[in-house]
C-alpha atoms as a PDB file:
ATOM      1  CA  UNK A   1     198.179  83.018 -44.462  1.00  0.00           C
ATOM      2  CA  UNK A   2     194.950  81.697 -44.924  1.00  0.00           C
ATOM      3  CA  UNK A   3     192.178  82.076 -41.902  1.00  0.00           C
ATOM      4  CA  UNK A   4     190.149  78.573 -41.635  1.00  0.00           C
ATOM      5  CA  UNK A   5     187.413  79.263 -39.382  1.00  0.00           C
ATOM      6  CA  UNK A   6     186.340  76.207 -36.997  1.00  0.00           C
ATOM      7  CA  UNK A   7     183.204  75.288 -39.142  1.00  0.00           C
ATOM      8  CA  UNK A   8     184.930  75.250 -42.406  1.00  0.00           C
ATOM      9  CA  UNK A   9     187.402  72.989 -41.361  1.00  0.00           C
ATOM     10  CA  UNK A  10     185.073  70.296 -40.089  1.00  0.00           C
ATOM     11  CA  UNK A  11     182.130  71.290 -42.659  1.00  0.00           C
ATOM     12  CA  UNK A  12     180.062  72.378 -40.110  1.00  0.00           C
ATOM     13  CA  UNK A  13     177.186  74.371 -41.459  1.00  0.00           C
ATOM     14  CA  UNK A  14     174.868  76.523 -39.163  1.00  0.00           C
ATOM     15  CA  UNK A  15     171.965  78.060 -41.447  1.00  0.00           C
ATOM     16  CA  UNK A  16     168.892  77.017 -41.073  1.00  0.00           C
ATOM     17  CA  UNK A  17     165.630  77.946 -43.328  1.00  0.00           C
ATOM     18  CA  UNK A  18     162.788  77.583 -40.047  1.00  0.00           C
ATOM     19  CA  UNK A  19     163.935  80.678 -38.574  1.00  0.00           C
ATOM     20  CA  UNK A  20     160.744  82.041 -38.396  1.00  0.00           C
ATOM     21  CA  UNK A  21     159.509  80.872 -34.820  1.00  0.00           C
ATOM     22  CA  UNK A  22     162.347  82.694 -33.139  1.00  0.00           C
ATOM     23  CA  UNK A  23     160.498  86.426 -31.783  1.00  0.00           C
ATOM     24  CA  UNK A  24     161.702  89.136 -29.060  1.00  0.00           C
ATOM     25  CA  UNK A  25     162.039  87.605 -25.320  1.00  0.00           C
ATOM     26  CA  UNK A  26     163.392  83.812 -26.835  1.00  0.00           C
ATOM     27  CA  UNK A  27     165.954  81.947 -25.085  1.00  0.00           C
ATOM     28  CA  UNK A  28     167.903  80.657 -28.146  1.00  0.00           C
ATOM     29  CA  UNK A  29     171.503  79.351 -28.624  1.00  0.00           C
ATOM     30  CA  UNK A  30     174.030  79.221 -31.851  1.00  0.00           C
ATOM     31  CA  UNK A  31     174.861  76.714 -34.447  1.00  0.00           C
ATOM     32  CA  UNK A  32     175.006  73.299 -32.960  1.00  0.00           C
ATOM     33  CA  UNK A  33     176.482  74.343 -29.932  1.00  0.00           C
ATOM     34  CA  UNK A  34     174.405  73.770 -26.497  1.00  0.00           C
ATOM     35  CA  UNK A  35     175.936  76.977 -24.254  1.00  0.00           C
ATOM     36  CA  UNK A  36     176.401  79.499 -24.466  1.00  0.00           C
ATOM     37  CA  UNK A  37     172.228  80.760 -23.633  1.00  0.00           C
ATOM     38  CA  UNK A  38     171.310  84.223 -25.220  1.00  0.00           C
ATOM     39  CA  UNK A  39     168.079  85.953 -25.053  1.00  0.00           C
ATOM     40  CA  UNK A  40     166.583  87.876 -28.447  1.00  0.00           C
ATOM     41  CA  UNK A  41     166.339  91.225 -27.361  1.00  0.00           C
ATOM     42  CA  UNK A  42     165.481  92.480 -31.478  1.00  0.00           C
ATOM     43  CA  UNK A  43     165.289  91.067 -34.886  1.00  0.00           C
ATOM     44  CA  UNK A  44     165.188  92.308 -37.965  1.00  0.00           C
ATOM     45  CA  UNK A  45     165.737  91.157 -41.730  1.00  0.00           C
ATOM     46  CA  UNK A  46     167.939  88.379 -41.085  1.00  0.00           C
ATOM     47  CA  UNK A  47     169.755  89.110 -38.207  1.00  0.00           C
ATOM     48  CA  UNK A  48     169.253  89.055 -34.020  1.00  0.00           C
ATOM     49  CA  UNK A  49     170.481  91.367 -31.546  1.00  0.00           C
ATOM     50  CA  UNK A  50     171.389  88.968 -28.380  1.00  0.00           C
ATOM     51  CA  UNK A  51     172.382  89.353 -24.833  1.00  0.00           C
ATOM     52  CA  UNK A  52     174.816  86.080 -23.481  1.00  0.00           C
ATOM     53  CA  UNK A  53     172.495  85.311 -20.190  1.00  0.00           C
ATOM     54  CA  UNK A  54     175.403  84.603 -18.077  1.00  0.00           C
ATOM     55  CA  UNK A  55     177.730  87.395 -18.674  1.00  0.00           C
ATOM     56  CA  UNK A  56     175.462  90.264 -19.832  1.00  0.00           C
ATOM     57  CA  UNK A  57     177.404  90.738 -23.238  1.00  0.00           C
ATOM     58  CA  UNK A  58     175.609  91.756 -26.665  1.00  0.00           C
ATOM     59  CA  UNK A  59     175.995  90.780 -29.947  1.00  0.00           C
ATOM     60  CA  UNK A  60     174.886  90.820 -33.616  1.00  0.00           C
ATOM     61  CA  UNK A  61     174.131  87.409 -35.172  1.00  0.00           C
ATOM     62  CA  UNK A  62     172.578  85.933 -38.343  1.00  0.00           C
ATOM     63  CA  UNK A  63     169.220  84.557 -37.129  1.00  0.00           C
ATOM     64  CA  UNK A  64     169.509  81.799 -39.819  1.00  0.00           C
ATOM     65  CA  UNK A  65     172.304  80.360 -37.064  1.00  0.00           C
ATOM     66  CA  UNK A  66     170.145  80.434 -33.788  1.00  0.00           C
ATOM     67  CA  UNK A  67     168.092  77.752 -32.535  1.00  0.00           C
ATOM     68  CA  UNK A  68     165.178  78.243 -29.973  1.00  0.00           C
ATOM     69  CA  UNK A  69     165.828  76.612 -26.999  1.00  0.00           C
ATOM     70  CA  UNK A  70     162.317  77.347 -24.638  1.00  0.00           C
ATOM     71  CA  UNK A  71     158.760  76.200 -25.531  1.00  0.00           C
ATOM     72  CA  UNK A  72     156.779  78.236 -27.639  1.00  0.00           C
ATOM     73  CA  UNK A  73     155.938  81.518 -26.409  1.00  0.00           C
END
């Protein structure tokens, strides 16, 4: 059986090139979606370590799919 993920289905696409403003200590969120919150605890190459800011949980993510969500730091 073939796996469709949600974004192929409905063509959804979540990289971005301006990835560059993102740094340590952002509040940033993924793909189009407005919730869940994560903070940028490290970056590097192309992807960001985050930490969910309501449930404490990690994760590995391409940076090219967050967006910054505070002011400039």
């Amino acid at each position: 059986m073939l796996q469709v993920s949600y974004s192929d289905l409905f063509e959804i696409n979540h990289h971005r090139e301006d990835h560059e403003d993102i740094v340590v200590g952002d509040l940033v969120r993924t793909g189009p979606n407005l919730y869940p919150h994560y903070n940028v605890l490290a970056i590097h190459a192309d992807m960001a370590w985050l930490r969910d800011v309501n449930n404490g949980m990690d994760g590995l993510t391409s940076l090219h799919q967050c967006r910054k969500i505070n002011g400039p730091t």
